[in-house]
Protein backbone atom coordinates (compact mmCIF):
# COMPACT_ATOMS: atom_id res chain seq x y z
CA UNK A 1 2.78 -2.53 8.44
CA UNK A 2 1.20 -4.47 5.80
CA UNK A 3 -1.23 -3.21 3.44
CA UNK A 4 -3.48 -4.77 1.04
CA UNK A 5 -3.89 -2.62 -2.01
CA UNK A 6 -7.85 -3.89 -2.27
CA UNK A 7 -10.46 -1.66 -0.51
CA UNK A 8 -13.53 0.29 -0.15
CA UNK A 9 -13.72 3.27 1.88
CA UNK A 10 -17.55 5.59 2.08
CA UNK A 11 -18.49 8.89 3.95
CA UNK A 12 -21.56 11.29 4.15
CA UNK A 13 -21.08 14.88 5.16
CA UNK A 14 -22.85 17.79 5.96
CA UNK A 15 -22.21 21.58 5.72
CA UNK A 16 -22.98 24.69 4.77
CA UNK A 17 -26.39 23.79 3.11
CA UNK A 18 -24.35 20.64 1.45
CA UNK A 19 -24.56 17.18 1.35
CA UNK A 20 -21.98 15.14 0.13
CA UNK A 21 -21.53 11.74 -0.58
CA UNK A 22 -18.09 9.87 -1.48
CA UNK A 23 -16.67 6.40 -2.36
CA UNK A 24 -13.07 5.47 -2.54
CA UNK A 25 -12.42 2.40 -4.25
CA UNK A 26 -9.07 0.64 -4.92
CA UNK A 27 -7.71 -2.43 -5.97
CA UNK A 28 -4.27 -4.02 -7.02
CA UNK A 29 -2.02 -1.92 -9.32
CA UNK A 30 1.67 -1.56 -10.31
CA UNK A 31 1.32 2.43 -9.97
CA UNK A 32 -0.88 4.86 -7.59
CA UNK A 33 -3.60 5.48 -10.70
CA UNK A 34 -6.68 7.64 -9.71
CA UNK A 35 -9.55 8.12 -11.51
CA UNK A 36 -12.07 10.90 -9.93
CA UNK A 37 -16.05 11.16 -11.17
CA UNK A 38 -17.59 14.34 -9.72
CA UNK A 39 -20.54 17.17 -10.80
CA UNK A 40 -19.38 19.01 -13.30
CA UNK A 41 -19.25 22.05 -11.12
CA UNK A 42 -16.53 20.42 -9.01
CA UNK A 43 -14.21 19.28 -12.27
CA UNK A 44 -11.63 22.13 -11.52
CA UNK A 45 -11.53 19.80 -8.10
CA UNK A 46 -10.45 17.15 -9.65
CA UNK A 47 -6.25 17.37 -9.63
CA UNK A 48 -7.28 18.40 -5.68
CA UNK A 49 -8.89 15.26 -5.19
CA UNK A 50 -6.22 13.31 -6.53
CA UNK A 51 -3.44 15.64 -4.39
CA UNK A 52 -5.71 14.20 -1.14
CA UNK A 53 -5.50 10.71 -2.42
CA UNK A 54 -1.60 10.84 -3.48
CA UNK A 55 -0.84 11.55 0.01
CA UNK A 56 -2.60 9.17 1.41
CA UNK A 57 -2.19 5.87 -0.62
CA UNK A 58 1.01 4.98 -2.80
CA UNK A 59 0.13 2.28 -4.79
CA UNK A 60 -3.30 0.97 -6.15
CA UNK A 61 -5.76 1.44 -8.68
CA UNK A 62 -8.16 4.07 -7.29
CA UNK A 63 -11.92 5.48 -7.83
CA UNK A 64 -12.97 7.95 -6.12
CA UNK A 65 -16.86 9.25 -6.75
CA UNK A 66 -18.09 12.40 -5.16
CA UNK A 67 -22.12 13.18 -5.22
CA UNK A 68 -23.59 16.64 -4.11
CA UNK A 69 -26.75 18.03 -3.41
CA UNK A 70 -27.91 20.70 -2.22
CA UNK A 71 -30.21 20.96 0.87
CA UNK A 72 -33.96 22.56 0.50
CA UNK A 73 -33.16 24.71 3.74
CA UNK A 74 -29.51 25.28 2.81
CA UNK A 75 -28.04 28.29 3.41
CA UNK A 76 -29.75 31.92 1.39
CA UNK A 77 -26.96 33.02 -1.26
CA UNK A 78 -27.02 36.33 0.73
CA UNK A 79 -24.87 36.82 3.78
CA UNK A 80 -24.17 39.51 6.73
CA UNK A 81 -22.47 42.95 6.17
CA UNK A 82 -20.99 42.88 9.90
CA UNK A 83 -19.43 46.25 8.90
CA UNK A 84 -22.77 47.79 8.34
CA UNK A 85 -24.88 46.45 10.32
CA UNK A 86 -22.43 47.74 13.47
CA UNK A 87 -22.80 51.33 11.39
CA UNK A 88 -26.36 51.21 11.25
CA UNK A 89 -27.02 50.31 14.98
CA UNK A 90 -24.96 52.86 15.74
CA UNK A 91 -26.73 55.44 13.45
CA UNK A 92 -29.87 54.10 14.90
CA UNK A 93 -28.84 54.20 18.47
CA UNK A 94 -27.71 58.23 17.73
CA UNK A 95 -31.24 59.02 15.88
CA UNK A 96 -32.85 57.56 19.34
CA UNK A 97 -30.80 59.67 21.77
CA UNK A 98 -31.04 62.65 19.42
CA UNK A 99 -34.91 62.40 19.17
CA UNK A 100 -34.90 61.30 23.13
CA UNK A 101 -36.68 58.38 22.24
CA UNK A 102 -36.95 55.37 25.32
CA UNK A 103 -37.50 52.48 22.36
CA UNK A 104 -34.35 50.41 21.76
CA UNK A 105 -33.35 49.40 18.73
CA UNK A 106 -34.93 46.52 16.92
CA UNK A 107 -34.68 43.77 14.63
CA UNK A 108 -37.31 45.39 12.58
CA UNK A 109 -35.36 48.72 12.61
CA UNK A 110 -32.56 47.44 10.57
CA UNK A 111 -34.25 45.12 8.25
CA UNK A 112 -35.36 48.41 6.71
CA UNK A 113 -31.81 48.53 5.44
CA UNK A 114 -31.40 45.94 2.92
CA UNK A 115 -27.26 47.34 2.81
CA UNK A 116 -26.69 44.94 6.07
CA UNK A 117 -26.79 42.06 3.33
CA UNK A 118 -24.86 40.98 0.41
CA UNK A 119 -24.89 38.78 -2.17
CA UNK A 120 -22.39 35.95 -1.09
CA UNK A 121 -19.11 35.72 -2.82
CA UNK A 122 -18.89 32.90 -5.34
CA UNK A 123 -15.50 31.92 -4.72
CA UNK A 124 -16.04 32.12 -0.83
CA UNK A 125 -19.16 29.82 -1.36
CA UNK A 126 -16.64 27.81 -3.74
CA UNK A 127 -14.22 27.39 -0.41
CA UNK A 128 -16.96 26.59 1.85
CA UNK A 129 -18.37 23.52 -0.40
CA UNK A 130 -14.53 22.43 -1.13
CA UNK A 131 -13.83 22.11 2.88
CA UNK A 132 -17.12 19.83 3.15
CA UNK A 133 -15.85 17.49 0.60
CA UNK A 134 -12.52 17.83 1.45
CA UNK A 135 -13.97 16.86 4.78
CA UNK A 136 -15.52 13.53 3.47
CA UNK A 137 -12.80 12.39 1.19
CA UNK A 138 -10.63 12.07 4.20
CA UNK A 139 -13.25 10.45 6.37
CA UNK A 140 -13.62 7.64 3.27
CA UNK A 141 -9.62 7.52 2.42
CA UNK A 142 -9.59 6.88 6.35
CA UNK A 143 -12.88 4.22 5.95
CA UNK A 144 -10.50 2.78 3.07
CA UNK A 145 -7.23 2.52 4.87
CA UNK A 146 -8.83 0.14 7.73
CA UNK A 147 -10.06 -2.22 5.29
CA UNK A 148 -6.65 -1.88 3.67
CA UNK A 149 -4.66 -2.65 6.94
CA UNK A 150 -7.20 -5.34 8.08
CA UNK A 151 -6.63 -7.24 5.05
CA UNK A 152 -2.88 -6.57 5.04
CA UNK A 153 -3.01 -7.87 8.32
CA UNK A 154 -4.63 -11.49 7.42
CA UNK A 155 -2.02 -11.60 4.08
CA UNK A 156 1.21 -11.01 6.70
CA UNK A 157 -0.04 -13.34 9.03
CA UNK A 158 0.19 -16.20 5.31
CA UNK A 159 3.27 -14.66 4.15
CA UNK A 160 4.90 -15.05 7.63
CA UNK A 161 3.96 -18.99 7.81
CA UNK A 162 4.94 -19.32 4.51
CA UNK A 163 8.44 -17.62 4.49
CA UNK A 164 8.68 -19.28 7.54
CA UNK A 165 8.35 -22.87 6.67
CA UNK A 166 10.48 -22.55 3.71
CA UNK A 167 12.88 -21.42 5.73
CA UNK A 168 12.53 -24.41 7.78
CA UNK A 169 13.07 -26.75 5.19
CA UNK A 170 16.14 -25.31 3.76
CA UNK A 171 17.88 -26.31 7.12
CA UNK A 172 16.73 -29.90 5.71
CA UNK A 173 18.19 -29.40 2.22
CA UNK A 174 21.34 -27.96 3.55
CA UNK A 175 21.96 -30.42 5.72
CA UNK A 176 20.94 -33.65 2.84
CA UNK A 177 23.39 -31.76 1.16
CA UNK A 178 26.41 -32.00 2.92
CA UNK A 179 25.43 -35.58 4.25
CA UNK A 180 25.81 -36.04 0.49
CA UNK A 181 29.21 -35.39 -0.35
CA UNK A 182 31.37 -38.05 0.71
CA UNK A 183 29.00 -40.53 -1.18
CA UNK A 184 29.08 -38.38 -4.56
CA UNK A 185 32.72 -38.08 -4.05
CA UNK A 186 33.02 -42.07 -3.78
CA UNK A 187 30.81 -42.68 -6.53
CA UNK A 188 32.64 -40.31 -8.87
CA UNK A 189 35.88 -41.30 -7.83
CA UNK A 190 34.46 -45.20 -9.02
CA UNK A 191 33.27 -43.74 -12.15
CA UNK A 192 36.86 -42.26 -13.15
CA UNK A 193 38.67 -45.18 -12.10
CA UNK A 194 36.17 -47.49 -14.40
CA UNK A 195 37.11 -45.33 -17.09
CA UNK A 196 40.90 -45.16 -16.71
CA UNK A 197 42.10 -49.01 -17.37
CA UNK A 198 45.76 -48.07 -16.95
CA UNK A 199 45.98 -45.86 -13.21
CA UNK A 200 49.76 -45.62 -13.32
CA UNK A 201 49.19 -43.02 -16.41
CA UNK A 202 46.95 -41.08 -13.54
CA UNK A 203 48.22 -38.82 -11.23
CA UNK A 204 46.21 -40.25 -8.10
CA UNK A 205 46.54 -36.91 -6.18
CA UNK A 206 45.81 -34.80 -9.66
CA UNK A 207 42.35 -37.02 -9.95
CA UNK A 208 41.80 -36.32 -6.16
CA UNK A 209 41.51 -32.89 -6.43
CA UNK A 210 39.58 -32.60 -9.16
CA UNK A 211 37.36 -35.01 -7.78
CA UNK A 212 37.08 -33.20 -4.57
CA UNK A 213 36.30 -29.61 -6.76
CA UNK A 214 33.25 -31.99 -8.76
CA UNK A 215 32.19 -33.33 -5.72
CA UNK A 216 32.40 -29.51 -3.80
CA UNK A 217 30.02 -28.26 -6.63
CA UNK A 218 27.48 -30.26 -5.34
CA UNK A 219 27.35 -28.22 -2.30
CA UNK A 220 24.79 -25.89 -2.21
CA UNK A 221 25.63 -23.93 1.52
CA UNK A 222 26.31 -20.93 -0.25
CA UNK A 223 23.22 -20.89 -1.73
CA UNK A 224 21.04 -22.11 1.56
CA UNK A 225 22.86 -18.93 3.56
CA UNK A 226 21.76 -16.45 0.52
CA UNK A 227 18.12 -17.78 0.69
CA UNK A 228 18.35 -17.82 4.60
CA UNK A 229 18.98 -14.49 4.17
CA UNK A 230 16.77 -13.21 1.67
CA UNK A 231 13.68 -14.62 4.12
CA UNK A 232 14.97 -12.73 6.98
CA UNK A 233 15.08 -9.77 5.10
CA UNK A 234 11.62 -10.64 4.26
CA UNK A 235 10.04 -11.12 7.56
CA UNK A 236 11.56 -7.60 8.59
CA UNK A 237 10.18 -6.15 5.69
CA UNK A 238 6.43 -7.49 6.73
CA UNK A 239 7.07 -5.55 10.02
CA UNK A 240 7.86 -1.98 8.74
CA UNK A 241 5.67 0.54 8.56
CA UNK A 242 6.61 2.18 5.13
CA UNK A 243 4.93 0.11 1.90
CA UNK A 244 6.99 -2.58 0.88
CA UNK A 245 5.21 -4.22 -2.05
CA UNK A 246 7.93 -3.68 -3.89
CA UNK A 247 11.09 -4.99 -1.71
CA UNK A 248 9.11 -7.88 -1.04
CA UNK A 249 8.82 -8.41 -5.24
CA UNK A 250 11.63 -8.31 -5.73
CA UNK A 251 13.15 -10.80 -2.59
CA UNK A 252 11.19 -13.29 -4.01
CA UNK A 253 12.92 -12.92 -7.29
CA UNK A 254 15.87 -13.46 -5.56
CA UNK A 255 14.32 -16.15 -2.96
CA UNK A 256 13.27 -18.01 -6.53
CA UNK A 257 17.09 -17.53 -8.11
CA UNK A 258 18.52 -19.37 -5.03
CA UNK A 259 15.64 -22.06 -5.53
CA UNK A 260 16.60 -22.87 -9.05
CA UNK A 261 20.37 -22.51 -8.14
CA UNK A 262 19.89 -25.34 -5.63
CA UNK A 263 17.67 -27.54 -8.27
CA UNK A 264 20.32 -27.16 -11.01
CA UNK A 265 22.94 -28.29 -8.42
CA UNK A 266 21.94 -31.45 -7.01
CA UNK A 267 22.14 -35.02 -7.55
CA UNK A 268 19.60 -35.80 -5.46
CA UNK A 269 15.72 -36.73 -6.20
CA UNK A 270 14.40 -35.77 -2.77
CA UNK A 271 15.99 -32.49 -2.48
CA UNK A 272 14.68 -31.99 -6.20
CA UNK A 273 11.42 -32.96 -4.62
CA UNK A 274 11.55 -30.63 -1.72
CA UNK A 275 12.53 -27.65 -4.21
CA UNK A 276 9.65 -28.55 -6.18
CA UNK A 277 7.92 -27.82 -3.32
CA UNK A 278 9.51 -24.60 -2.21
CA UNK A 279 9.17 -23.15 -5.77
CA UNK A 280 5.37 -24.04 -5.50
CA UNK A 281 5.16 -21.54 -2.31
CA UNK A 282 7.11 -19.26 -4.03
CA UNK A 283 4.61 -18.86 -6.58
CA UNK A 284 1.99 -18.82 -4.15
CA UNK A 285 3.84 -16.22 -1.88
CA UNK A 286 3.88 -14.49 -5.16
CA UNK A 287 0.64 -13.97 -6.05
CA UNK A 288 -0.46 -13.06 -2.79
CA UNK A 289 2.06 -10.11 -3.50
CA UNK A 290 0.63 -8.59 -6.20
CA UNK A 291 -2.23 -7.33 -3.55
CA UNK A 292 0.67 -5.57 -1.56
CA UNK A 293 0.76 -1.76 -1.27
């Protein structure tokens, strides 16, 4: 479906004695360009941050700030030697059948041994803080991509109308068109024979045909059933799910070649009225695209 490239996107998360705050910003941009502001501890985050963005957005000028603190009761930078702590109980447990002792083992037995702690590992602590923010970047790329699609929604829903009622008044222009023909045909066949004074120095059938080509010229089918085209193409394009910012640039290229094509051919002031007009939505359809992921 439809996405707009404008959007904000926010998260708070919790973890492992962290808090973490992030923003994801974006608006319209010819490229996927991401600019990341975070603590200076988590700069060698940075191309990580932009990985997670890259696969969720393609297009879209992106901010994404990240704010950290660290809670008061966080966790102690000391954790649990499992592996000890199992050897000391049992050490424990053999000292109290050896001296035939009835009092279990307690807490305040192996406190005694400061061995059943250890200083925690940097880059374990490192991992721990990364999956927090990882975390919350996805939570606000998620925030962002809502906003995104409801707003991609609401510029279809235009597009659609628009696209549509061009379409709609092509069948008009087509049809003026051909309507057209016989009387451009007369009034070019009364335009020759003004010129010629002498007709039996005129092949009749010679200036026939070439009237007939002239007048054929005129005809702008060809260029209705390209434009016809290029809207269908269009709407189905609106209804994928893959971006299509791009395809739908460059169909209205194409949509505005026809447009001109079909001004440049007539002889008519009311269709050159009418593709006035359609070149108008053109450029409106146009500049609602530049918002299009």
């Amino acid at each position: 479906m439809v996405s707009s490239m404008t959007g904000y996107g926010r998260a708070e998360v919790e973890g492992h004695g962290l808090s973490a705050f992030i923003e994801v910003r974006s608006v319209n941009s010819r490229y996927l360009d991401v600019t990341v502001r975070t603590p200076r501890a988590l700069s060698h985050r940075e191309k990580d941050i932009k990985d997670l963005i890259r696969g969720a957005l393609s297009r879209g000028s992106v901010n994404v700030t990240v704010k950290v603190e660290r809670n008061a009761n966080g966790a102690a930078p000391l954790r649990v030697n499992a592996e000890a702590t199992k050897q000391y109980v049992k050490l424990l447990n053999e000292v109290r059948r050896t001296a035939k002792l009835r009092e279990p083992v307690k807490l305040a037995h192996l406190l005694s041994f400061s061995e059943i702690f250890e200083p925690v590992d940097e880059e374990d602590s490192d991992e721990r803080d990364w999956e927090v923010i990882r975390d919350g970047i996805r939570q606000a790329l998620a925030d962002l991509n809502v906003m995104r699609a409801n707003e991609g929604a609401e510029l279809a829903k235009d597009l659609r109308a628009r696209v549509q009622s061009i379409d709609n008044i092509l069948v008009d222009v087509e049809r003026s068109s051909k309507e057209r023909i016989p009387e451009e045909r007369k009034k070019l066949f009364e335009r020759v024979e003004q010129l010629v004074s002498d007709k039996a120095i005129v092949d009749q059938n010679r200036l026939e045909l070439e009237i007939v080509l002239l007048a054929e010229k005129l005809d702008v089918t060809e260029e209705c059933v390209r434009f016809h085209t290029h809207n269908k193409f269009f709407l189905e394009a609106l209804g994928k799910k893959e971006a299509a910012g791009r395809k739908l640039n460059f169909l209205i290229q194409e949509m505005n070649r026809e447009a001109n094509t079909i001004g440049s051919k007539t002889n008519d002031a009311p269709i050159a009225h009418i593709v006035v007009q359609i070149k108008e939505e053109l450029e409106k359809i146009r500049e609602q695209l530049q918002n299009i992921e």
